[in-house]
N, C-alpha and C. Protein backbone atom coordinates (compact mmCIF):
# COMPACT_ATOMS: atom_id res chain seq x y z
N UNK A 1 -29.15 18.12 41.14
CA UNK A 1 -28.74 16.95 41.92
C UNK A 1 -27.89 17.39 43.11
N UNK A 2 -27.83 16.23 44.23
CA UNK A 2 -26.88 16.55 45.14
C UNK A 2 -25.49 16.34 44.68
N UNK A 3 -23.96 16.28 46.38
CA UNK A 3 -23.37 15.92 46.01
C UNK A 3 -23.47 14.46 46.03
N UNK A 4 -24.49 13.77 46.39
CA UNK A 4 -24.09 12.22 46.39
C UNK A 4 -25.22 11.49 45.21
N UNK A 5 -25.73 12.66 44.41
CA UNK A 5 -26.61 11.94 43.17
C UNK A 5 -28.11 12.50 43.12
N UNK A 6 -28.69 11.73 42.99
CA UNK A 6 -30.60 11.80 43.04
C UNK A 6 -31.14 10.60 44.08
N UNK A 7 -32.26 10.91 44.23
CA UNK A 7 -32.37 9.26 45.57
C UNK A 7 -32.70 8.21 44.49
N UNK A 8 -32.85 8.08 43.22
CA UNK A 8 -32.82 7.35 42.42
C UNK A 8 -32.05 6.75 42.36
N UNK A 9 -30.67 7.14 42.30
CA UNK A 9 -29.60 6.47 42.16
C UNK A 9 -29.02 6.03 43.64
N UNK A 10 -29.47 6.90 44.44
CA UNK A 10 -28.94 6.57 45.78
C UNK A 10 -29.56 5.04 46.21
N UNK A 11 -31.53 4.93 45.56
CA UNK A 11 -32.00 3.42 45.92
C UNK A 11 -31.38 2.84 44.98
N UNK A 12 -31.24 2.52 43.86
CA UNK A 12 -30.84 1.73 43.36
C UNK A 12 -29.11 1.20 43.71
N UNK A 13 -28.26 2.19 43.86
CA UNK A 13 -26.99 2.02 44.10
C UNK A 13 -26.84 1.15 45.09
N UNK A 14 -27.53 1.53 46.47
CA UNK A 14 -27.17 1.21 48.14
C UNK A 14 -28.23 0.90 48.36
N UNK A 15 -28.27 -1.04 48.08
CA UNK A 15 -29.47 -1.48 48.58
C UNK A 15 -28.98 -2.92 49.02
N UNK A 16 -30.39 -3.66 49.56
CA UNK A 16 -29.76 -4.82 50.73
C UNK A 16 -29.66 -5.89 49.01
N UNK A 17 -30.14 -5.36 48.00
CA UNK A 17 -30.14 -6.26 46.64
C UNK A 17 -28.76 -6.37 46.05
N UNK A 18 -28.49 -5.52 45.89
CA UNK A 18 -26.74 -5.18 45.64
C UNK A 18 -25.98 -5.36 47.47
N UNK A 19 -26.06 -5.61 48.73
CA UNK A 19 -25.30 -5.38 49.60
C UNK A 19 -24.19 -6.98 49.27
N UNK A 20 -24.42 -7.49 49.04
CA UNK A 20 -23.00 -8.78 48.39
C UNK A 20 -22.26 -7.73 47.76
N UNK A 21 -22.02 -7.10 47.00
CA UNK A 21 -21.13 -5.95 46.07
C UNK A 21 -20.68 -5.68 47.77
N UNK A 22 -20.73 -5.23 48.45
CA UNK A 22 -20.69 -4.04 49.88
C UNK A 22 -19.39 -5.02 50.79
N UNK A 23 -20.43 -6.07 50.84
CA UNK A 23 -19.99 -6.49 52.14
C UNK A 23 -18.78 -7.36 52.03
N UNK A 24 -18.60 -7.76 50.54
CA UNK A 24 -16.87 -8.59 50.41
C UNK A 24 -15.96 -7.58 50.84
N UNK A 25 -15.75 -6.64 50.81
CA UNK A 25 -14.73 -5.58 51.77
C UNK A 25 -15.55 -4.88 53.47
N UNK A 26 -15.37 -4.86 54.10
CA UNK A 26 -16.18 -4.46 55.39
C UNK A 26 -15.26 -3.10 54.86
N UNK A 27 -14.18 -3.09 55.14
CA UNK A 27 -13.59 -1.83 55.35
C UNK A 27 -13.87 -0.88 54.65
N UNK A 28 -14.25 -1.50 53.45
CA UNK A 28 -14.51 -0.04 52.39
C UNK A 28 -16.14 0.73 52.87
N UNK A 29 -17.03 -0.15 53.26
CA UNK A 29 -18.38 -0.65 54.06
C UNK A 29 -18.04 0.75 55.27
N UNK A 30 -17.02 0.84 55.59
CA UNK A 30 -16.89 1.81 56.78
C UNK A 30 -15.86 3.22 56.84
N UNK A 31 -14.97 2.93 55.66
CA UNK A 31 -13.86 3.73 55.82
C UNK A 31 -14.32 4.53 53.83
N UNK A 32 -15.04 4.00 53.40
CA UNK A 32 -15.39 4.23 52.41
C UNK A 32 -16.14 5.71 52.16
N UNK A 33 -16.57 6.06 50.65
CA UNK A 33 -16.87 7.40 50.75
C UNK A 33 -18.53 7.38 50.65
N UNK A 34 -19.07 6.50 51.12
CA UNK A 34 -20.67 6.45 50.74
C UNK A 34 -21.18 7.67 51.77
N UNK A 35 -22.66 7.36 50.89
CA UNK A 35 -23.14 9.20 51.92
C UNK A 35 -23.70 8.45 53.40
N UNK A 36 -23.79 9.10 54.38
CA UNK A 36 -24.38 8.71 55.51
C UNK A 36 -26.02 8.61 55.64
N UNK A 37 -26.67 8.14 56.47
CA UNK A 37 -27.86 8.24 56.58
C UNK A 37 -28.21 9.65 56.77
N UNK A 38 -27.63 10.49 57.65
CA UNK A 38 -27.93 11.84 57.64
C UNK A 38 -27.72 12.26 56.71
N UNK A 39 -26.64 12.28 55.91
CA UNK A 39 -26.56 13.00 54.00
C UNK A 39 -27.99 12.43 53.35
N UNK A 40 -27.96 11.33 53.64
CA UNK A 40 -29.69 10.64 52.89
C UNK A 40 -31.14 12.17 53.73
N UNK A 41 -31.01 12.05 54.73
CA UNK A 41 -31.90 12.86 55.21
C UNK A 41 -32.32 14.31 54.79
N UNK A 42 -30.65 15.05 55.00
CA UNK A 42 -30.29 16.03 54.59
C UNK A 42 -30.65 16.50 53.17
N UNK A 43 -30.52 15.83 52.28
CA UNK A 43 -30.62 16.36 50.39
C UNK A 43 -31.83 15.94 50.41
N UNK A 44 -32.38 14.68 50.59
CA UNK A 44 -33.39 13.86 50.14
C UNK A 44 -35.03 14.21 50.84
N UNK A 45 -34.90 14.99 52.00
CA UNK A 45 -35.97 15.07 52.96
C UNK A 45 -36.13 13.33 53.98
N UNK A 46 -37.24 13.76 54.74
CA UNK A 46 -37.28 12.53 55.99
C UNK A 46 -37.83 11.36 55.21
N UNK A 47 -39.09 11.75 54.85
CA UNK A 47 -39.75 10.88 53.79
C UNK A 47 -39.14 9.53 53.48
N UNK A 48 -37.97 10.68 52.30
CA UNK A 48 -36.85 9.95 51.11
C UNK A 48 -36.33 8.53 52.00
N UNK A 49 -35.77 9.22 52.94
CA UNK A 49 -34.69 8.49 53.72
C UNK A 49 -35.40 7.27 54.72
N UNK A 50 -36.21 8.14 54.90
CA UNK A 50 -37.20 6.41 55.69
C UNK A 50 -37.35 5.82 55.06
N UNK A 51 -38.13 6.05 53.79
CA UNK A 51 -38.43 5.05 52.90
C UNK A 51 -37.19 4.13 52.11
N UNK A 52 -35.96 4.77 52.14
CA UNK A 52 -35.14 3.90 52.13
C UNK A 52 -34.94 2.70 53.10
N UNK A 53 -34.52 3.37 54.21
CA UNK A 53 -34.83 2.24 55.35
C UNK A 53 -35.39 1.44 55.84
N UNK A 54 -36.79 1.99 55.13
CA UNK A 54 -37.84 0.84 55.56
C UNK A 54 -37.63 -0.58 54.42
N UNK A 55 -36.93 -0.07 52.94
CA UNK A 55 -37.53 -1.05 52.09
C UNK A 55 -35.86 -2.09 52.61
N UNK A 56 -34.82 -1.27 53.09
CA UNK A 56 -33.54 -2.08 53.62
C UNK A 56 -34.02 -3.13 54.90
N UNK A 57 -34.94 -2.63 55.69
CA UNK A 57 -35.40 -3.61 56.46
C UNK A 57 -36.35 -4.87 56.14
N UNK A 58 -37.46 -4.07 55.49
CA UNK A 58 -38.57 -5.65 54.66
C UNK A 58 -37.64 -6.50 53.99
N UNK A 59 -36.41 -5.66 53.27
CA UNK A 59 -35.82 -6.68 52.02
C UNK A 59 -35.00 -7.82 53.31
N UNK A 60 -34.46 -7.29 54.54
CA UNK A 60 -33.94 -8.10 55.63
C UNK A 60 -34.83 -9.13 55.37
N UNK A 61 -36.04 -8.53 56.11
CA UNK A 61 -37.03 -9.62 56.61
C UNK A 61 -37.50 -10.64 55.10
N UNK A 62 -37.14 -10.54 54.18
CA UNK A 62 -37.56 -11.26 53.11
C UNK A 62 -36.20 -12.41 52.62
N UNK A 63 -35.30 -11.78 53.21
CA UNK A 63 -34.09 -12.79 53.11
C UNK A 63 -33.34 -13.40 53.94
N UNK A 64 -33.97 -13.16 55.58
CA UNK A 64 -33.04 -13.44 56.56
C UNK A 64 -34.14 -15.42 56.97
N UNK A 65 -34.91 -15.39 56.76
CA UNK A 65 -36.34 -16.76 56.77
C UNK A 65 -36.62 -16.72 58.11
N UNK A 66 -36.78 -15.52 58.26
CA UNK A 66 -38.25 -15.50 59.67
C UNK A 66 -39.36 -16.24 59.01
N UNK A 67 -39.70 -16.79 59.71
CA UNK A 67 -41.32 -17.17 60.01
C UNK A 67 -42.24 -16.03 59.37
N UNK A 68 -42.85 -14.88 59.64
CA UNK A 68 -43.06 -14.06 59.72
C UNK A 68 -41.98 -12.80 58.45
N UNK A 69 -43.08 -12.26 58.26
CA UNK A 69 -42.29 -10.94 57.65
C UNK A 69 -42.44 -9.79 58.13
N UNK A 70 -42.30 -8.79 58.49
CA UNK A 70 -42.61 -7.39 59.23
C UNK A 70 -43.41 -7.20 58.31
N UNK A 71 -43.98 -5.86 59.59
CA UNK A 71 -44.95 -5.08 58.63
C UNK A 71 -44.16 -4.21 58.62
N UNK A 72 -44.77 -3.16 57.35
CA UNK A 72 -44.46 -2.04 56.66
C UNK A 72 -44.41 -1.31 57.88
N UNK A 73 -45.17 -0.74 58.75
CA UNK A 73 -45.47 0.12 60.02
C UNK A 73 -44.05 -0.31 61.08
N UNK A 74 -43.91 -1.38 61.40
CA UNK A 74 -42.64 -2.05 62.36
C UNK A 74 -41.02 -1.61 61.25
N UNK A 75 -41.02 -1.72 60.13
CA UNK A 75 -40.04 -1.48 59.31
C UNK A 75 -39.77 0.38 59.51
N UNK A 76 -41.27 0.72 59.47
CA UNK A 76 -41.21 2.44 59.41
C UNK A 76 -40.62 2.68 60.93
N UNK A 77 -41.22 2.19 61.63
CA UNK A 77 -40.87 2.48 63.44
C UNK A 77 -39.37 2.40 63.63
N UNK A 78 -38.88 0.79 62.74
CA UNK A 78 -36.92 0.68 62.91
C UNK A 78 -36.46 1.88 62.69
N UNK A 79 -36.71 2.48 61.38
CA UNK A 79 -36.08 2.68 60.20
C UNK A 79 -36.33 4.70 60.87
N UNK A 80 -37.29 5.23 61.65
CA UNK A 80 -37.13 6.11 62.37
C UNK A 80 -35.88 6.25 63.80
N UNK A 81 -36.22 5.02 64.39
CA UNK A 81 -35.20 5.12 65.49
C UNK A 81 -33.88 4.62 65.29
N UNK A 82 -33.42 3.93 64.11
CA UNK A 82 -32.04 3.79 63.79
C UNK A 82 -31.68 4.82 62.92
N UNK A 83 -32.82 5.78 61.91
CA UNK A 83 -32.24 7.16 62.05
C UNK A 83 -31.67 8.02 62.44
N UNK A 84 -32.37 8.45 63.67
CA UNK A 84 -32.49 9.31 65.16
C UNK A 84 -31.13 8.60 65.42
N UNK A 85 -30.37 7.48 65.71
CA UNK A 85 -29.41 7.19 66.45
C UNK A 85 -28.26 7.00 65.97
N UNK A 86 -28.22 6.43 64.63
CA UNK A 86 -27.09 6.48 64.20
C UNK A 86 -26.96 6.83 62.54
N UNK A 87 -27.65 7.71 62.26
CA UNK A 87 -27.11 8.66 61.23
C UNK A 87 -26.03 8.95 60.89
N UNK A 88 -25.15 8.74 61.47
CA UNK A 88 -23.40 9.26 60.63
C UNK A 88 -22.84 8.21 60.15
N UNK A 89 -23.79 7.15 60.46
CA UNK A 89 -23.40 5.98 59.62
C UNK A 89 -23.76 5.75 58.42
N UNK A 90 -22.44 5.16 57.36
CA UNK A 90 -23.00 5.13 55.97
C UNK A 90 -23.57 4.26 55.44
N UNK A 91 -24.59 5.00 54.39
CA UNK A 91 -25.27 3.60 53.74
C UNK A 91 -24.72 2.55 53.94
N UNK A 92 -23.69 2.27 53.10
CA UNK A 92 -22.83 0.98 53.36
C UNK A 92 -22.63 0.13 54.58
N UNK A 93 -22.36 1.05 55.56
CA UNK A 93 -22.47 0.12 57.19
C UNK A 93 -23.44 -0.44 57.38
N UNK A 94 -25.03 0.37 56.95
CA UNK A 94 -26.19 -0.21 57.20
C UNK A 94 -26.00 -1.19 56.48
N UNK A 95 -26.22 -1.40 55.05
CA UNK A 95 -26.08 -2.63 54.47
C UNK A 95 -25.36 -3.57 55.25
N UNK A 96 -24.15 -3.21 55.19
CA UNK A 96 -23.09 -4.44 55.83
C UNK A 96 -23.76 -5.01 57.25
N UNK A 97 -24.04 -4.34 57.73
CA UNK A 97 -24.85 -4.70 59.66
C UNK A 97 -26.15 -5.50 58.91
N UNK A 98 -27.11 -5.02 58.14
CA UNK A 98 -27.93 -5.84 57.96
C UNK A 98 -27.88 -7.18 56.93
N UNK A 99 -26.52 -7.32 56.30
CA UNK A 99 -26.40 -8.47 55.77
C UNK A 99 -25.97 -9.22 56.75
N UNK A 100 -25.46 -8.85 57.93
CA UNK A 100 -24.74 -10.07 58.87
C UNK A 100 -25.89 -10.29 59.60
N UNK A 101 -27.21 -9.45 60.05
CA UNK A 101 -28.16 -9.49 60.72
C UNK A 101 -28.67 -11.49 59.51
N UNK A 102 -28.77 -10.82 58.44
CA UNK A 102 -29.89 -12.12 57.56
C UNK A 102 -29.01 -13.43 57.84
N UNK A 103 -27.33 -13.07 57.78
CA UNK A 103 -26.69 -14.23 57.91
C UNK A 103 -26.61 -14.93 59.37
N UNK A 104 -27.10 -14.24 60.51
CA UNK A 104 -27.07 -14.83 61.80
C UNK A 104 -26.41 -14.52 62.08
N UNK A 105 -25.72 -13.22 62.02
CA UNK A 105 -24.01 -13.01 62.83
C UNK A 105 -24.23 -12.72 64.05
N UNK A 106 -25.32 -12.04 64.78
CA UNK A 106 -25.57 -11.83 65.98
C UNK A 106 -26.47 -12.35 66.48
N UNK A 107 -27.51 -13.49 65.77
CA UNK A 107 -28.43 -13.75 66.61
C UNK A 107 -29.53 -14.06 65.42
N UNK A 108 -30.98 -14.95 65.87
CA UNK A 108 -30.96 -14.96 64.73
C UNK A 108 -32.88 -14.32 65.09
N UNK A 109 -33.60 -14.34 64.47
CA UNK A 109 -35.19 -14.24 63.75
C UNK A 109 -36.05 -14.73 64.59
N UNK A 110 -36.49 -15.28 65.35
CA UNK A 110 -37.83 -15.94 65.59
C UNK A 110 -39.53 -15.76 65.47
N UNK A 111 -39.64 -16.12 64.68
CA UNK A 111 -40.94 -15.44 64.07
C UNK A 111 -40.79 -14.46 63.44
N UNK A 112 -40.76 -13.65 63.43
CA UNK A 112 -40.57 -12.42 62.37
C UNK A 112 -39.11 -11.57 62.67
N UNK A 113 -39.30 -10.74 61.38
CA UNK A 113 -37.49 -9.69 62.08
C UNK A 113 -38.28 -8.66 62.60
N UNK A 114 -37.66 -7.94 63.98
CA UNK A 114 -37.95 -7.40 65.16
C UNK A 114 -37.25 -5.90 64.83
N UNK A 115 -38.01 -4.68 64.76
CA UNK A 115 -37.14 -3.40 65.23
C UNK A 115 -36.68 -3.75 66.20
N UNK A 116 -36.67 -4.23 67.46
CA UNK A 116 -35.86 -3.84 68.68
C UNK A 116 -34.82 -4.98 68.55
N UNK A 117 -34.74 -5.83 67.62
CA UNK A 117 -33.42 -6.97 67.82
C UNK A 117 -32.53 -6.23 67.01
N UNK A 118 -32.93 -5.74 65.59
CA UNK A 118 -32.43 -4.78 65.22
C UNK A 118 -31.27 -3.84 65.82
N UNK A 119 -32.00 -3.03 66.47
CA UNK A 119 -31.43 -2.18 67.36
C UNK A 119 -30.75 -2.76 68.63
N UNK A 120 -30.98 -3.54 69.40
CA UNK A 120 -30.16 -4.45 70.08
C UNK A 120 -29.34 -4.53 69.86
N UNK A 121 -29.03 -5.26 68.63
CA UNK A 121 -27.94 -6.30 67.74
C UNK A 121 -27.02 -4.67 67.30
N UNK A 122 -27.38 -4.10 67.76
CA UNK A 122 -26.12 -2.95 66.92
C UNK A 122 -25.12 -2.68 67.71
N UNK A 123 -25.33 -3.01 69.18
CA UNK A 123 -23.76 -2.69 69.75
C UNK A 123 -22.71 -3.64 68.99
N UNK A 124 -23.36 -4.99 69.06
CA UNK A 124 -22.05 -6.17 68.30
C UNK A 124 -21.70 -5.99 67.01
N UNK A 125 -22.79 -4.81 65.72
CA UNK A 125 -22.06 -4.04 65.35
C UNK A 125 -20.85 -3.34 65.44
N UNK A 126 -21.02 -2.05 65.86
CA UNK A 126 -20.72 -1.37 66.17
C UNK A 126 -19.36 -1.50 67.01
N UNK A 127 -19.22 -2.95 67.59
CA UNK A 127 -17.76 -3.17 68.10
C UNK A 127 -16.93 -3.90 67.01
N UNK A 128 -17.58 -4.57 66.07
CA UNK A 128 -16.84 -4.96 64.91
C UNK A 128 -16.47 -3.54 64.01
N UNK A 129 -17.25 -2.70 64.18
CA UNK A 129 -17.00 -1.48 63.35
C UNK A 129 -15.93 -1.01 64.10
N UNK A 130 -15.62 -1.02 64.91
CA UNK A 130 -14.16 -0.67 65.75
C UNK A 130 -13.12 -1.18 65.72
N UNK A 131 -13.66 -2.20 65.44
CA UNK A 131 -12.14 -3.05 65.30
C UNK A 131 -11.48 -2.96 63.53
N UNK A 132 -12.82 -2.94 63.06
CA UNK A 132 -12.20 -2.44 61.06
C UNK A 132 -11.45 -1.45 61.02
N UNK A 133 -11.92 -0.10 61.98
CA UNK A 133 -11.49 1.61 62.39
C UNK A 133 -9.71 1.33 62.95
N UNK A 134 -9.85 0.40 63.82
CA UNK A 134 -8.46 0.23 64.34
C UNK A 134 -7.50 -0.94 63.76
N UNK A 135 -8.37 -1.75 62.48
CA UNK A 135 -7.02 -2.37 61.79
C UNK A 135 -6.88 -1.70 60.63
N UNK A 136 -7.68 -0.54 60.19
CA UNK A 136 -7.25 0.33 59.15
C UNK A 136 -6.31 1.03 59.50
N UNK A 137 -6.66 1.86 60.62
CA UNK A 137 -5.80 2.75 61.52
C UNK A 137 -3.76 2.21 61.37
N UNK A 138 -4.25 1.30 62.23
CA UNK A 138 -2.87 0.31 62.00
C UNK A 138 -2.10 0.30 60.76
N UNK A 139 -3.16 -0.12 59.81
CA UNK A 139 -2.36 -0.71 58.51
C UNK A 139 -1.93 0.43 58.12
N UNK A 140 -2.92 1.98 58.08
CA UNK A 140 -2.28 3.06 57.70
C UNK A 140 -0.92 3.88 58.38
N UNK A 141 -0.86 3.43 59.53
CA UNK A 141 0.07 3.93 59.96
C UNK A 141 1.29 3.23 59.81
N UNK A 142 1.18 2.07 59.15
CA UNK A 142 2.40 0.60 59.58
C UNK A 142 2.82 1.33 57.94
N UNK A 143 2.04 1.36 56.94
CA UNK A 143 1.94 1.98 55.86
C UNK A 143 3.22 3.48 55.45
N UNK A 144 2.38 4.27 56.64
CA UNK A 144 3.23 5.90 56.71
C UNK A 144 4.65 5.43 57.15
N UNK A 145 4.82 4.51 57.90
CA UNK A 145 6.36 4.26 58.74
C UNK A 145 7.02 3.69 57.83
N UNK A 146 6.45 2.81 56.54
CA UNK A 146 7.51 2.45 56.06
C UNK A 146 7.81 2.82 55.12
N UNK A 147 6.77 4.26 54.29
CA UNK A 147 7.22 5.42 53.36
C UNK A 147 8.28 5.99 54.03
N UNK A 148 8.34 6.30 54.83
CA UNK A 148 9.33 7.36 56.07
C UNK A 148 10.87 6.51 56.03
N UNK A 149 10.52 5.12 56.39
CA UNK A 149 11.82 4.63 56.44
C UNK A 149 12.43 4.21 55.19
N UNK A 150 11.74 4.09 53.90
CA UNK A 150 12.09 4.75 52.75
C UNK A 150 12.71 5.29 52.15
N UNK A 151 11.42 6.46 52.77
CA UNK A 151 12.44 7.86 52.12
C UNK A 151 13.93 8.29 52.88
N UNK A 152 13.93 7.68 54.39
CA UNK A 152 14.91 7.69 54.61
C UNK A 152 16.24 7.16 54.07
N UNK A 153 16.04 5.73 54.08
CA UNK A 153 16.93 4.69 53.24
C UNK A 153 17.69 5.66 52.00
N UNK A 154 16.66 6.40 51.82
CA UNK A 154 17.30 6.35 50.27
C UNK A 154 17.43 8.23 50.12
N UNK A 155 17.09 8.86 50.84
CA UNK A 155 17.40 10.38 50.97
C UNK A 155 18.18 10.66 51.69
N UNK A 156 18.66 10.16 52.94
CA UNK A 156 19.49 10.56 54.26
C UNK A 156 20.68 9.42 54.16
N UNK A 157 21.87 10.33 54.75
CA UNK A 157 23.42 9.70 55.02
C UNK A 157 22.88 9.11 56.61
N UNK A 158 23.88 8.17 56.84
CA UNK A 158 24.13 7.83 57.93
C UNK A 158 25.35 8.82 58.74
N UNK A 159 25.63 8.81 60.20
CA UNK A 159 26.43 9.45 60.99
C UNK A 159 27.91 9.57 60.19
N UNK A 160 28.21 8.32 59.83
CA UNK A 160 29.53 8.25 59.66
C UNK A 160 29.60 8.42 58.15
N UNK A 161 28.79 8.17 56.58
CA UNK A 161 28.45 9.17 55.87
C UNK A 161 29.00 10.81 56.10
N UNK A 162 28.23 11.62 56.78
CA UNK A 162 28.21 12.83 57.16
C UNK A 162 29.65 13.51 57.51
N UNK A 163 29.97 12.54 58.07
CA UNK A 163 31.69 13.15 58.58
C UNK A 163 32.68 12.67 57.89
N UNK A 164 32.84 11.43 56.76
CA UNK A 164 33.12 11.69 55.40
C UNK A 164 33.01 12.77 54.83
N UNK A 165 31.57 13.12 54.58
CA UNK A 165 31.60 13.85 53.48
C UNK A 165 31.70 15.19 53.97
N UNK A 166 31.80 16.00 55.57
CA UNK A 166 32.64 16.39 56.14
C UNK A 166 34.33 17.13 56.03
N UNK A 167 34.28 15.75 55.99
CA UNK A 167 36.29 15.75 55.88
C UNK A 167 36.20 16.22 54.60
N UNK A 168 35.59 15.55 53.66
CA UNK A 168 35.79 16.07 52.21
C UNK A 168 35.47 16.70 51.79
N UNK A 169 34.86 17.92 52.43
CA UNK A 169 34.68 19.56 51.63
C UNK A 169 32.94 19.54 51.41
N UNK A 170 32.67 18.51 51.54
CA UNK A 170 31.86 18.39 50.79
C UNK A 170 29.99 19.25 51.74
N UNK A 171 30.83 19.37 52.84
CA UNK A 171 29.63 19.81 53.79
C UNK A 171 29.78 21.13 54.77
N UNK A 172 29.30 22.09 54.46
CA UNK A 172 29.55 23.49 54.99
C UNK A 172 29.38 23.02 56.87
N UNK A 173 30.34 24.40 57.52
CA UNK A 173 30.30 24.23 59.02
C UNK A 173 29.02 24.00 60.07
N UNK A 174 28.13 24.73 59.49
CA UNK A 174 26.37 24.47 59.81
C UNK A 174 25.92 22.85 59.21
N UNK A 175 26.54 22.30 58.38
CA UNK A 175 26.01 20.57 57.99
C UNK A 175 25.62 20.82 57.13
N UNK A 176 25.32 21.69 56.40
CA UNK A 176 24.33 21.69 54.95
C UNK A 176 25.46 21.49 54.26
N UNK A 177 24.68 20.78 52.89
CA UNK A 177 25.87 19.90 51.71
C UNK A 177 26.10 21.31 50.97
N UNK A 178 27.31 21.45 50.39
CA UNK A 178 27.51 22.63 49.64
C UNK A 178 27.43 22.78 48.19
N UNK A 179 26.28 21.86 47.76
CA UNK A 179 25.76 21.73 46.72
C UNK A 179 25.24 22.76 46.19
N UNK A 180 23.95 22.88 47.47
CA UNK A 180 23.08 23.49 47.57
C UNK A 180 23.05 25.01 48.54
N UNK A 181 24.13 25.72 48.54
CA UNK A 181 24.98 26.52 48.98
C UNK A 181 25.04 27.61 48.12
N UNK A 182 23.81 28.84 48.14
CA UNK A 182 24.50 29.76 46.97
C UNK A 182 25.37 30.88 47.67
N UNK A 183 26.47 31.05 46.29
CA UNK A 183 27.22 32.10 46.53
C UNK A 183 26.44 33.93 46.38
């Protein structure tokens, strides 16, 4: 097996059937540890990995109520050029982009689902995927600042602390506490 399983488990795990499991967190959908389409490529061969993509797109077109359903051939054509383009994206993103595709988040079906709306529709992706990147970003950093001010609170003297404990022997001429001072 790989490191991310067998493609057995990879279809069954990360599919548009299970993408409700996915998409109640976006963030995990993006910041998460799923394998990428290129990891799909990479272990699995081209084959593997199209054929994933293709059955993530029909299952679109079977739940989004086009008129129309794609063909297998238009699903294979997406499912090559959203390869080719954005491969470092993870399973999970795909899912998540194509559950908002069925829900109308960008636009919706007419007559059948379209490789090129598809692909269209991925910049307005792709800017929501930026904005998840930069309120994670945030939260992690708002996160680190207030471990820091923390550990401060509760590890570090204040100025006037220091020159107390100063006056009182308690702190060698360099500032170090003479606790920790070997003879």
């Amino acid at each position: 097996t790989t490191p991310i399983g067998d493609a057995k488990h990879c279809f069954e795990h990360y599919s548009m059937v299970r993408a409700d499991h996915y998409v109640k967190n976006p963030e995990r959908c993006v910041m998460g540890a799923a394998p990428t389409m290129g990891q799909l490529l990479r272990y699995f061969g081209q084959d593997t990995a199209l054929s994933w993509l293709e059955i993530q797109i029909m299952t679109l077109s079977e739940l989004c109520g086009a008129k129309g359903k794609i063909s297998s051939l238009k699903a294979m054509f997406g499912g090559e050029k959203f390869l080719g383009r954005f491969g470092s994206l993870k399973v999970t993103e795909l899912l998540l982009y194509l559950s908002y595709l069925a829900a109308g988040k960008y636009g919706h079906f007419y007559g059948s689902v379209d490789p090129q709306r598809i692909l269209e529709w991925i910049d307005n992706y792709m800017s929501d995927r930026n904005e998840i990147c930069q309120e994670y970003d945030a939260r992690k950093a708002a996160e680190e600042r207030e471990a820091e001010e923390k550990d401060r609170r509760e590890n570090c003297v204040t100025y006037d602390e220091y020159l107390k404990m100063k006056a009182e022997g308690k702190i060698d001429s360099a500032g170090y506490p003479r606790s920790v001072i070997k003879n």
